[in-house]
PDB file of N, CA and C in Angstrom:
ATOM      1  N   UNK A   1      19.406  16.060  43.446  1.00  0.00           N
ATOM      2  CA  UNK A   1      18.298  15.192  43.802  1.00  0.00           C
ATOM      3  C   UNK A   1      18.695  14.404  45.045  1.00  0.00           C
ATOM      4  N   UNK A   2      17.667  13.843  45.591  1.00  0.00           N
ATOM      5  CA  UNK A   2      17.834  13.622  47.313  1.00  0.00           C
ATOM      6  C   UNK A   2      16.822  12.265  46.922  1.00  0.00           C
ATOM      7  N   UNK A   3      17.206  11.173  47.770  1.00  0.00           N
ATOM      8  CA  UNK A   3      16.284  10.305  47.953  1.00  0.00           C
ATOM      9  C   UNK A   3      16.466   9.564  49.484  1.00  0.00           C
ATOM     10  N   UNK A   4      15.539   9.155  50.050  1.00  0.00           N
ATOM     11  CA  UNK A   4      15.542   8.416  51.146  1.00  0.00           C
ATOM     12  C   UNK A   4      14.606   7.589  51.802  1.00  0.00           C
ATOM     13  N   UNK A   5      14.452   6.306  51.662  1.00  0.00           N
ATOM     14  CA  UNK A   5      13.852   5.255  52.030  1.00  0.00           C
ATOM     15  C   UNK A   5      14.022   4.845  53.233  1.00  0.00           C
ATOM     16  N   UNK A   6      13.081   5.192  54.883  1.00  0.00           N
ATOM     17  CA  UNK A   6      12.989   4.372  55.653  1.00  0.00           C
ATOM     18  C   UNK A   6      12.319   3.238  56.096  1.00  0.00           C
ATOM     19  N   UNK A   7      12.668   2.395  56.929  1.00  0.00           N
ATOM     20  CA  UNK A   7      11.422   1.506  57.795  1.00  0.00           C
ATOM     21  C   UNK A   7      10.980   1.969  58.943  1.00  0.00           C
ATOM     22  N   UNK A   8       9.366   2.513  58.954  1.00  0.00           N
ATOM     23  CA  UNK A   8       8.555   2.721  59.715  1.00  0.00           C
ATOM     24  C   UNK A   8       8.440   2.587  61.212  1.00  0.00           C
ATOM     25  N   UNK A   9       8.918   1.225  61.202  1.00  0.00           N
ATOM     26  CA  UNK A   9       9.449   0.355  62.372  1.00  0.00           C
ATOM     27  C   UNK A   9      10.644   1.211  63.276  1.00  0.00           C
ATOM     28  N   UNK A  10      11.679   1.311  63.115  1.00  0.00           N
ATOM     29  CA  UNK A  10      12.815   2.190  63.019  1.00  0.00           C
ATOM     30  C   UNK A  10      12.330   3.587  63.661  1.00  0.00           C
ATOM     31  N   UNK A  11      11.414   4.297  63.204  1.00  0.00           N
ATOM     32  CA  UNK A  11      11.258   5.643  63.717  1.00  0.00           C
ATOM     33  C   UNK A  11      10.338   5.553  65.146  1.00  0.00           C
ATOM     34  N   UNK A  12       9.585   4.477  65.061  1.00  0.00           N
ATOM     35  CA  UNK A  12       8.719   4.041  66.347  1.00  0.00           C
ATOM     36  C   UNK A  12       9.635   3.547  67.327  1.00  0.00           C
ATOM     37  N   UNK A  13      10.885   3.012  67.211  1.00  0.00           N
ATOM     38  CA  UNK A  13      11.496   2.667  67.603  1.00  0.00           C
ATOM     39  C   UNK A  13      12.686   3.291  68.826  1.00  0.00           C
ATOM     40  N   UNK A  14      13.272   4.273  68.001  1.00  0.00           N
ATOM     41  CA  UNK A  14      13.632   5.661  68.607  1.00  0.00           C
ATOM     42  C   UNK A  14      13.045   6.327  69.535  1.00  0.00           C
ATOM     43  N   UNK A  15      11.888   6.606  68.850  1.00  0.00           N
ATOM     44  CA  UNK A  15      10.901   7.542  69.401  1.00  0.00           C
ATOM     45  C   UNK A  15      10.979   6.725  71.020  1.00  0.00           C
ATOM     46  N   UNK A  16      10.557   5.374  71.155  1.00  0.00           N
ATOM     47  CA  UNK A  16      10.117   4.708  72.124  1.00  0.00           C
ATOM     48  C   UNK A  16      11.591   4.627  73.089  1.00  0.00           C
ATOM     49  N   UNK A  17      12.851   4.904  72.623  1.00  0.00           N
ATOM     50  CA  UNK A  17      13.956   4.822  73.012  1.00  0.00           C
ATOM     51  C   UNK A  17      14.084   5.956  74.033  1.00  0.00           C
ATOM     52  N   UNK A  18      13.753   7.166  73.276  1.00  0.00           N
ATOM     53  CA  UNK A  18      14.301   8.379  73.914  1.00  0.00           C
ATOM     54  C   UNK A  18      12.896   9.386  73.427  1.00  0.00           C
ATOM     55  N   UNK A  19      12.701   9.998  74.742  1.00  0.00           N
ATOM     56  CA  UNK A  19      11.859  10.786  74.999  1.00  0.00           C
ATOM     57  C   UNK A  19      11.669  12.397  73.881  1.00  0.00           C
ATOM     58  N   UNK A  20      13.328  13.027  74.275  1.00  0.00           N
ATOM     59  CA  UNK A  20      14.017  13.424  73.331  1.00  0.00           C
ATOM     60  C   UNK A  20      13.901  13.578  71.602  1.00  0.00           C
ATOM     61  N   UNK A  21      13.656  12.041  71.245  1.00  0.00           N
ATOM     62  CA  UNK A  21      13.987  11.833  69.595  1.00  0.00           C
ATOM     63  C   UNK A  21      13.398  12.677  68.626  1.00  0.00           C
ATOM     64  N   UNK A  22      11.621  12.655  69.234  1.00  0.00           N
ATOM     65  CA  UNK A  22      10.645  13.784  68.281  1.00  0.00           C
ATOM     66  C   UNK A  22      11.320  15.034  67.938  1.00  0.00           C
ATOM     67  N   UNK A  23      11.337  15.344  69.724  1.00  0.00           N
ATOM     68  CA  UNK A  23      11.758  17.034  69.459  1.00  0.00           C
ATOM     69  C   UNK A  23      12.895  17.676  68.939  1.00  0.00           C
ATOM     70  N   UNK A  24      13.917  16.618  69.089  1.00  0.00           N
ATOM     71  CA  UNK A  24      15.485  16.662  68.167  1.00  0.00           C
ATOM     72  C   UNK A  24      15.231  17.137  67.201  1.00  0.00           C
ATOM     73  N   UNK A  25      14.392  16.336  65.900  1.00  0.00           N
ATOM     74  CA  UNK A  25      14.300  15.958  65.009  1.00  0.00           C
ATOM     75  C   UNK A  25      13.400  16.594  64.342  1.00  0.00           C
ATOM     76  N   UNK A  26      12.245  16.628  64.842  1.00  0.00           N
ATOM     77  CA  UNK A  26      10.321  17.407  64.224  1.00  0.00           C
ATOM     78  C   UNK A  26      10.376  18.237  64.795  1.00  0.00           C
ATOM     79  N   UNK A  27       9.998  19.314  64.046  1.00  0.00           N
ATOM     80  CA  UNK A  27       9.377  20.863  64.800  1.00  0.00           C
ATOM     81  C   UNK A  27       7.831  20.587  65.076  1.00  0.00           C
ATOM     82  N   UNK A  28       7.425  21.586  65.907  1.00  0.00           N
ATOM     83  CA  UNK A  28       6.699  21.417  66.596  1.00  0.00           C
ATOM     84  C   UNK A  28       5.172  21.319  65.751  1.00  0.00           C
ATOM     85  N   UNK A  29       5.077  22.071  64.661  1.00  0.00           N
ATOM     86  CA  UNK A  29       4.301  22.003  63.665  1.00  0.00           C
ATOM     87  C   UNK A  29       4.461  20.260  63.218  1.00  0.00           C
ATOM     88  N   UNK A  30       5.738  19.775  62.771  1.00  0.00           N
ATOM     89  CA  UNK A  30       5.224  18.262  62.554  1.00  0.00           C
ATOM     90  C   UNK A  30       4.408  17.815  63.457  1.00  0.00           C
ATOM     91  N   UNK A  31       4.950  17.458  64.883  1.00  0.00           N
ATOM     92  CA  UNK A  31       4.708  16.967  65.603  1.00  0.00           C
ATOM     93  C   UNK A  31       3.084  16.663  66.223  1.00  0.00           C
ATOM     94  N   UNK A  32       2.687  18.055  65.845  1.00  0.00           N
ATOM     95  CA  UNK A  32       1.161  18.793  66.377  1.00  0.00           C
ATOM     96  C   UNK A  32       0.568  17.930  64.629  1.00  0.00           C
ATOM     97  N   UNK A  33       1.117  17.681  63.482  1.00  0.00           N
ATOM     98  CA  UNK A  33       0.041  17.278  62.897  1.00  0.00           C
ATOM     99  C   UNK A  33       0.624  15.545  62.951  1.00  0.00           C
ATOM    100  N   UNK A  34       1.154  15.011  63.149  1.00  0.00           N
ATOM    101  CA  UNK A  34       1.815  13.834  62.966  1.00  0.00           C
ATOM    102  C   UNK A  34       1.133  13.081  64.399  1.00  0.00           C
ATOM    103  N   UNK A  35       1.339  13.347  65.176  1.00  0.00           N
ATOM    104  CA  UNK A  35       0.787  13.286  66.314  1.00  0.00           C
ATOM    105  C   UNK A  35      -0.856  12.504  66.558  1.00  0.00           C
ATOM    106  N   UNK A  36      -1.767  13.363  66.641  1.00  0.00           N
ATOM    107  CA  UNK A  36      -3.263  12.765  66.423  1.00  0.00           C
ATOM    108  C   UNK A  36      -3.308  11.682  65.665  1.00  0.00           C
ATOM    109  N   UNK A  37      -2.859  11.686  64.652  1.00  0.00           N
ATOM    110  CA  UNK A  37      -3.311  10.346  63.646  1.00  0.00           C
ATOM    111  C   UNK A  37      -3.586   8.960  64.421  1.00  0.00           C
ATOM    112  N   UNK A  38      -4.222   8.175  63.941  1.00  0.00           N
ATOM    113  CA  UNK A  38      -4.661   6.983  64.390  1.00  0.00           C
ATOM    114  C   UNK A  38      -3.190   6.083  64.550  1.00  0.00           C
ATOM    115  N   UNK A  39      -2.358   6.446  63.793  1.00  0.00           N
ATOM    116  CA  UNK A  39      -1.212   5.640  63.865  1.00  0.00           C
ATOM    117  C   UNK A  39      -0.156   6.728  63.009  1.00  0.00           C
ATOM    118  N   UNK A  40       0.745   7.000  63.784  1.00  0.00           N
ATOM    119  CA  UNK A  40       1.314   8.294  63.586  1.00  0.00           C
ATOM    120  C   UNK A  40       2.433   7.904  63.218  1.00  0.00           C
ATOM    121  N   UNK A  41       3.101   6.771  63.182  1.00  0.00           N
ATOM    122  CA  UNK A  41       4.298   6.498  62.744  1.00  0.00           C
ATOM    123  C   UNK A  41       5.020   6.331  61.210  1.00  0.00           C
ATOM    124  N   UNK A  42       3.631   6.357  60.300  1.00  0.00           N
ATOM    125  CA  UNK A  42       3.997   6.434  58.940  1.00  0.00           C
ATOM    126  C   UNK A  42       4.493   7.986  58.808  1.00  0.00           C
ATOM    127  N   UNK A  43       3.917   8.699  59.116  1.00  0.00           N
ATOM    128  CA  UNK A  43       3.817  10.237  58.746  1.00  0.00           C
ATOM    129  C   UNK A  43       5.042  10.627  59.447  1.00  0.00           C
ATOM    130  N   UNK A  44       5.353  10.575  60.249  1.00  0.00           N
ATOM    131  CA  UNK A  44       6.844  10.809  61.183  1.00  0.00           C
ATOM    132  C   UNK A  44       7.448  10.316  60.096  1.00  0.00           C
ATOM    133  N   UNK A  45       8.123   9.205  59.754  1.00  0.00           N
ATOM    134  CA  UNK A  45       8.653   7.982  58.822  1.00  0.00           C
ATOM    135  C   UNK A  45       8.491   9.232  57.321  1.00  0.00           C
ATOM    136  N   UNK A  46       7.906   9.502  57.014  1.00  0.00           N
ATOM    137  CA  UNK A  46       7.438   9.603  55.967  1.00  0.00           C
ATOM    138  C   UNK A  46       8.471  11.512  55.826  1.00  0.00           C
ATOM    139  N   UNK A  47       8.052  12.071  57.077  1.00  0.00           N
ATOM    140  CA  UNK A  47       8.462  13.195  56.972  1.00  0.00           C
ATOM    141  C   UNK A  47      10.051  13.259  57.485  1.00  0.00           C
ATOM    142  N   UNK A  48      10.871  12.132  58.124  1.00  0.00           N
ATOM    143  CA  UNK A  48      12.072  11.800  58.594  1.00  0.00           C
ATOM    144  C   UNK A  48      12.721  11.667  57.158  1.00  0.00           C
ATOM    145  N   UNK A  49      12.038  10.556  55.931  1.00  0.00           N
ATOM    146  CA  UNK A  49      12.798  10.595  54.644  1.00  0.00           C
ATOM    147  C   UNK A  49      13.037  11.625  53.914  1.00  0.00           C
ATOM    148  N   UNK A  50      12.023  12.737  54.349  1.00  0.00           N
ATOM    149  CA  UNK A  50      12.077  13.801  53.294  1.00  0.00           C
ATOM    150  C   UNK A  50      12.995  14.790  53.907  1.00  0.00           C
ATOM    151  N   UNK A  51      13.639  14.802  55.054  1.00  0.00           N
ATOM    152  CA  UNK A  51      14.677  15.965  55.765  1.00  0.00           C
ATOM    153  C   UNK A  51      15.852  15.187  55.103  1.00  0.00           C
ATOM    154  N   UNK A  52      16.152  13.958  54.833  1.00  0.00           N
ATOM    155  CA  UNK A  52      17.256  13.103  54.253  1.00  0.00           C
ATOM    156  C   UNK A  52      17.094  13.435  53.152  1.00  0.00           C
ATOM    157  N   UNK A  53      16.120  13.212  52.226  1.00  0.00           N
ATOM    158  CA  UNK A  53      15.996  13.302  51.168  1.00  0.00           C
ATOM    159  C   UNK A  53      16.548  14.881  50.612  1.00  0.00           C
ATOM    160  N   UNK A  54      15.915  15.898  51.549  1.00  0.00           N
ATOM    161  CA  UNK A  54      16.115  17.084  51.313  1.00  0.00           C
ATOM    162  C   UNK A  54      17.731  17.660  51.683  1.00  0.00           C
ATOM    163  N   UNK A  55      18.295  16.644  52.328  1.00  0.00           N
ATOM    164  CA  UNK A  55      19.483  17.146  52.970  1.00  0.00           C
ATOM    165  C   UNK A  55      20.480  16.631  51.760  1.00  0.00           C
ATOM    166  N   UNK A  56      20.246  15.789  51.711  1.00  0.00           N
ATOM    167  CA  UNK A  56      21.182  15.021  50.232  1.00  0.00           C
ATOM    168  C   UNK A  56      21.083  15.831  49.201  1.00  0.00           C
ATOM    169  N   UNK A  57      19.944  16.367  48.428  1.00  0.00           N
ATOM    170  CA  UNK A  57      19.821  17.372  47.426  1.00  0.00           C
ATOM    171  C   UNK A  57      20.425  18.753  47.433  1.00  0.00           C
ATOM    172  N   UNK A  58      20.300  19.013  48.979  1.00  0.00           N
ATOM    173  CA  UNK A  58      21.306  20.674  49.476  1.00  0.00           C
ATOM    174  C   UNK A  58      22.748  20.017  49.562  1.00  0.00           C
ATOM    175  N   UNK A  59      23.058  18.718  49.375  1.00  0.00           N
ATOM    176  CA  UNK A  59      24.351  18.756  49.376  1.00  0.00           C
ATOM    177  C   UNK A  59      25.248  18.717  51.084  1.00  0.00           C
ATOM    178  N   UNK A  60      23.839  18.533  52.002  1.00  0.00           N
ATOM    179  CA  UNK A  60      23.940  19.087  53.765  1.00  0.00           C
ATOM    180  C   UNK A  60      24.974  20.121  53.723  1.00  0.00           C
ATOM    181  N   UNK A  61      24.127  21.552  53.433  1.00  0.00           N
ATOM    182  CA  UNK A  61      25.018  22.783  53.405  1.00  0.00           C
ATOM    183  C   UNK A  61      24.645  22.918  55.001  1.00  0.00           C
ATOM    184  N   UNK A  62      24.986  22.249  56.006  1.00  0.00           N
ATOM    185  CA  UNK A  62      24.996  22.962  57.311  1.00  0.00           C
ATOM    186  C   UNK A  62      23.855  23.032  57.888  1.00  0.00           C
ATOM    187  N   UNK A  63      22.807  22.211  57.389  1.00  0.00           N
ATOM    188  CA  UNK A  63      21.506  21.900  57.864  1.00  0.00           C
ATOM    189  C   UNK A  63      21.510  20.965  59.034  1.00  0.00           C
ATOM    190  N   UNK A  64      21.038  21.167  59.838  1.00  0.00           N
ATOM    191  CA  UNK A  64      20.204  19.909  60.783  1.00  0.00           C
ATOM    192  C   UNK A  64      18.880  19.617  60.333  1.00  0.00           C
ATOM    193  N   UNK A  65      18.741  18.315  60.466  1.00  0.00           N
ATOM    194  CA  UNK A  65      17.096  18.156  60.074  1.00  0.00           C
ATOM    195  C   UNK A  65      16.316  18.431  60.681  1.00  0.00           C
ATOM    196  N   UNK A  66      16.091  19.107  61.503  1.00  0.00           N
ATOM    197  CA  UNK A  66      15.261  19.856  62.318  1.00  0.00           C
ATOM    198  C   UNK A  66      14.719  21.276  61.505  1.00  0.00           C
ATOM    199  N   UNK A  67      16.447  21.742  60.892  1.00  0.00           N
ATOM    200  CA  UNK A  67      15.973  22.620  60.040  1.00  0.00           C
ATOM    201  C   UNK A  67      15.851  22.752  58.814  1.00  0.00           C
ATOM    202  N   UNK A  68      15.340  21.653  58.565  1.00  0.00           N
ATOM    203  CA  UNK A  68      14.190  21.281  57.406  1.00  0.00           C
ATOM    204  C   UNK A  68      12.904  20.852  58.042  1.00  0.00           C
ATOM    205  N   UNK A  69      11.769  21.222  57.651  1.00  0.00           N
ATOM    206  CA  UNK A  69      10.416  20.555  58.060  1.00  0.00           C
ATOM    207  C   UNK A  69       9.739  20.502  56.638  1.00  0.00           C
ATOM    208  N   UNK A  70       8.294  19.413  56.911  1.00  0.00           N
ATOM    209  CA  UNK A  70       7.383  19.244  55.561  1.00  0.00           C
ATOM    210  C   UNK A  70       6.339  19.832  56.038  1.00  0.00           C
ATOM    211  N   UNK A  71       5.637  20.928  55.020  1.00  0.00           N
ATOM    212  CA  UNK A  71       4.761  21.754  55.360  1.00  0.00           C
ATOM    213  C   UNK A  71       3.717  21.273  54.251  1.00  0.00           C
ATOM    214  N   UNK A  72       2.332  21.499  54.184  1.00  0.00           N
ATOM    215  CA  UNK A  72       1.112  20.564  53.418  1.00  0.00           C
ATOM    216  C   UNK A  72       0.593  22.057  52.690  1.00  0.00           C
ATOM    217  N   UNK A  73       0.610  21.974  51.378  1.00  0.00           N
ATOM    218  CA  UNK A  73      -0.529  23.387  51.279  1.00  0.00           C
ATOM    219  C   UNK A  73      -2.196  22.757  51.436  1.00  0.00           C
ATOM    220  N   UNK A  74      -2.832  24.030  50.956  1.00  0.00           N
ATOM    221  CA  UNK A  74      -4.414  23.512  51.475  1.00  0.00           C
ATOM    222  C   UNK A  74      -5.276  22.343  50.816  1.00  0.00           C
ATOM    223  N   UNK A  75      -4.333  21.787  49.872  1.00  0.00           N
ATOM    224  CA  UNK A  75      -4.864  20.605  49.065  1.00  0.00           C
ATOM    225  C   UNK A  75      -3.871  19.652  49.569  1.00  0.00           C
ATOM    226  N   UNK A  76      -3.189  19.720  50.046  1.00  0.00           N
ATOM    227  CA  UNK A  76      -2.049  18.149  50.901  1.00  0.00           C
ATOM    228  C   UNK A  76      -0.873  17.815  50.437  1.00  0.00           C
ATOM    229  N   UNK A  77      -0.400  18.605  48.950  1.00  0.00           N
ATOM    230  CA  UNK A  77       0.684  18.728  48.670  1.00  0.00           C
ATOM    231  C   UNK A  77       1.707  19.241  49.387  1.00  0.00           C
ATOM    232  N   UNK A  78       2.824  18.435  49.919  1.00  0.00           N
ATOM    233  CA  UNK A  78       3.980  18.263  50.448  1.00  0.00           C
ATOM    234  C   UNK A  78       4.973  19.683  50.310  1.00  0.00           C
ATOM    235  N   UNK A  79       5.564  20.106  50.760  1.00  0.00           N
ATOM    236  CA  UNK A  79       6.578  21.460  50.500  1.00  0.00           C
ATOM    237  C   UNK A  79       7.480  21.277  51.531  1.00  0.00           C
ATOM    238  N   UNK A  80       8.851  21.960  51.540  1.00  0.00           N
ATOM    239  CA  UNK A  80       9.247  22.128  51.846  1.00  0.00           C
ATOM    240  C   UNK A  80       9.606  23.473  52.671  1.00  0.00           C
ATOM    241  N   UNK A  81      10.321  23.478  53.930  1.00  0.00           N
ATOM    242  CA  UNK A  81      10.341  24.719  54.587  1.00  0.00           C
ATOM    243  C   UNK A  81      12.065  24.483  55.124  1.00  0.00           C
ATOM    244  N   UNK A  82      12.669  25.939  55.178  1.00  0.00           N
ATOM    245  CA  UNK A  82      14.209  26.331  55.436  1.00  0.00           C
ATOM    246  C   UNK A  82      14.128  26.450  56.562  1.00  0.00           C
ATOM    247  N   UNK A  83      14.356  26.281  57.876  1.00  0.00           N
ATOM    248  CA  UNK A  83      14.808  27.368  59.304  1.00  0.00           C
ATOM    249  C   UNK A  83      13.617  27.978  58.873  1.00  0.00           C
ATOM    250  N   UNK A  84      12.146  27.301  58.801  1.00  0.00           N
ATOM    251  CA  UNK A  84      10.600  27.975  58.701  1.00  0.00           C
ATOM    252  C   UNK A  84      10.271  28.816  57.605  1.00  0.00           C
ATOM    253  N   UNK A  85      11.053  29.029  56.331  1.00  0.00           N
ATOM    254  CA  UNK A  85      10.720  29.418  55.185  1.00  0.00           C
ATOM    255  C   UNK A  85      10.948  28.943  54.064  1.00  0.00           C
ATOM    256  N   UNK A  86       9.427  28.874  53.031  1.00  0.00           N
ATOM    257  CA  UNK A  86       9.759  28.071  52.211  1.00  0.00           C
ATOM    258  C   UNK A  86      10.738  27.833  50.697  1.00  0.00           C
ATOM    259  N   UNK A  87      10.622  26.527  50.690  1.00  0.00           N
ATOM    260  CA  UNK A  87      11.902  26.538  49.687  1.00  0.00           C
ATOM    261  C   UNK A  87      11.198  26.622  48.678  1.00  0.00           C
ATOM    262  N   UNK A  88      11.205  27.277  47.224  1.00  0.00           N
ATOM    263  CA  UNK A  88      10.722  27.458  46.207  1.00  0.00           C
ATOM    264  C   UNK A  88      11.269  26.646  45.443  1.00  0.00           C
ATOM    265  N   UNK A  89      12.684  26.269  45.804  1.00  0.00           N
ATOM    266  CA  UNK A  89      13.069  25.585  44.610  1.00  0.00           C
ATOM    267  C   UNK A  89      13.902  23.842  44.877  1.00  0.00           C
ATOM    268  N   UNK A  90      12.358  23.887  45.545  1.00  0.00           N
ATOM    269  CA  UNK A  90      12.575  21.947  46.061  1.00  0.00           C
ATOM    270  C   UNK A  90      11.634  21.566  45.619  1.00  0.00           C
ATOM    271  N   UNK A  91      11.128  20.390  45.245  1.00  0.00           N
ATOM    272  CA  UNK A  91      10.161  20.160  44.940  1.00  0.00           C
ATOM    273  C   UNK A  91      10.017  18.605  45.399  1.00  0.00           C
ATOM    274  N   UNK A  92       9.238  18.291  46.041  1.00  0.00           N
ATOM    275  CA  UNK A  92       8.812  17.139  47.127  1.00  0.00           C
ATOM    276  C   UNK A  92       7.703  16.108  46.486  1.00  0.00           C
ATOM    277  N   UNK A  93       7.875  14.798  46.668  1.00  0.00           N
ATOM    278  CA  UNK A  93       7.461  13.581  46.425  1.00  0.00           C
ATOM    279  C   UNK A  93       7.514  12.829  47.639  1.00  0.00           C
ATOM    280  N   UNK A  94       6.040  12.389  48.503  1.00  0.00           N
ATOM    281  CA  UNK A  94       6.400  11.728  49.698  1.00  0.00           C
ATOM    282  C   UNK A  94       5.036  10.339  49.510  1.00  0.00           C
ATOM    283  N   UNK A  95       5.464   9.456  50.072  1.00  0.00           N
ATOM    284  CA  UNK A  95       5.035   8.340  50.511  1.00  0.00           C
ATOM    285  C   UNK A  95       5.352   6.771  51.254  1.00  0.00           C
ATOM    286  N   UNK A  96       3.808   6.228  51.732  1.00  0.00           N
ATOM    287  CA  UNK A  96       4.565   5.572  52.545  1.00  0.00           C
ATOM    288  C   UNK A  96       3.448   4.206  52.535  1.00  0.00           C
ATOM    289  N   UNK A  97       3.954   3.085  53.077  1.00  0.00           N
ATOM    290  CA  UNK A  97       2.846   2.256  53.425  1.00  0.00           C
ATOM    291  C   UNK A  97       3.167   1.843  55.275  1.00  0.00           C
ATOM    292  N   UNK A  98       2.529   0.674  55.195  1.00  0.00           N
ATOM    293  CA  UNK A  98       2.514   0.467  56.934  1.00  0.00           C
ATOM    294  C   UNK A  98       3.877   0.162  57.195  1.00  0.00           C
ATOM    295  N   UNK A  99       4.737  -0.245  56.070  1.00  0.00           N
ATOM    296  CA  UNK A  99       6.320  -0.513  57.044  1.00  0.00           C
ATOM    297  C   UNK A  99       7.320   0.492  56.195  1.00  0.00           C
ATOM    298  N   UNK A 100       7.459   1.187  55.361  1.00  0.00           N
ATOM    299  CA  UNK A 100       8.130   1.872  54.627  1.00  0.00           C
ATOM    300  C   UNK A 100       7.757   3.215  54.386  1.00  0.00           C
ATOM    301  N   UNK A 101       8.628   4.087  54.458  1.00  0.00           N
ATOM    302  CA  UNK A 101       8.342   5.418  53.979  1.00  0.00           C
ATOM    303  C   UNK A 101       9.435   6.265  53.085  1.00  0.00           C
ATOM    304  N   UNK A 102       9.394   6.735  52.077  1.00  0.00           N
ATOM    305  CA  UNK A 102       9.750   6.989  50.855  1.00  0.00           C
ATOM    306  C   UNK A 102      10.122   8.729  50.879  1.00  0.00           C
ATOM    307  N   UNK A 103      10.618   9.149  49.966  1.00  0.00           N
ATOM    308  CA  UNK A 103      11.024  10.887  49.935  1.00  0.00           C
ATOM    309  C   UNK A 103      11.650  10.498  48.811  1.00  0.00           C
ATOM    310  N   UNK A 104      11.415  11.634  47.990  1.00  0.00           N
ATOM    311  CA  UNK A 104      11.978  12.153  46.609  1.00  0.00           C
ATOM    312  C   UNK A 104      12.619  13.391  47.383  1.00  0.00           C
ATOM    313  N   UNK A 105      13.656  14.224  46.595  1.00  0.00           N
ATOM    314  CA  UNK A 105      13.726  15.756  46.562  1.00  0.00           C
ATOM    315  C   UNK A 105      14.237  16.176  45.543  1.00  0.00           C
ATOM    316  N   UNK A 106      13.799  17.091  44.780  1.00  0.00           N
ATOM    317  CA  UNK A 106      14.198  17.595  43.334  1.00  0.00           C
ATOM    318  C   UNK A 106      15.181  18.886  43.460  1.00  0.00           C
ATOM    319  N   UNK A 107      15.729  19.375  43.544  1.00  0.00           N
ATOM    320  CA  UNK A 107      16.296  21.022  43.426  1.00  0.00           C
ATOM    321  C   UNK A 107      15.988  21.300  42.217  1.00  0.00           C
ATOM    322  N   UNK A 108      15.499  22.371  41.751  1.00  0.00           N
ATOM    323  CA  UNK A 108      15.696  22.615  40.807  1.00  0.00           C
ATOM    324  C   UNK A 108      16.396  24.364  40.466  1.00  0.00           C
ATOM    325  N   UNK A 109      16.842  24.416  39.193  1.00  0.00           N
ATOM    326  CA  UNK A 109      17.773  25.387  39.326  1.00  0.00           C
ATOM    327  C   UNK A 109      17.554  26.770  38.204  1.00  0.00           C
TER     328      UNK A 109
END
């Protein structure tokens, strides 16, 4: 199990630091949906806890968080994706408010 709690603040922060930070970090699929929102910094925040979250649960077998991303199925449930394929056996809990953003990650076995 993986958990990771950021502040919102913090990822806007970066971002505003270095030009760089998104693309390090979010694949381009985050980015393209994280992006538009009226205020895009929860959802960044939100999807930054869950590569932690998810990295702690793999134990960081050699992952970058880059190669982890959060993928939505067609009802908005959260998933996980490997180096762009998905993980079957993660199971994702995400949320956030205006200054905090939250990640569960389950492995299951």
């Amino acid at each position: 199990m993986g958990l990771d709690i950021i502040e919102v603040s913090r990822i806007k922060s970066l971002a505003g630091r270095s030009k760089k930070f998104l693309p390090r970090i979010f694949t381009e699929e985050e980015i393209a949906y994280c992006r538009p929102k009226k205020n895009p910094w929860p959802h960044f925040a939100v999807r930054f806890a869950a590569k932690e979250a998810v990295w702690k649960a793999l134990g960081q077998k050699g992952l970058t968080l880059k190669d982890i991303s959060v993928d939505r199925d067609k009802n908005g449930r959260p998933s996980v994706l490997l180096r762009g394929k998905k993980a079957e056996d993660i199971q994702l809990s995400l949320t956030h408010s205006r200054d905090y953003a939250l990640a569960v990650a389950a492995r299951s076995r």
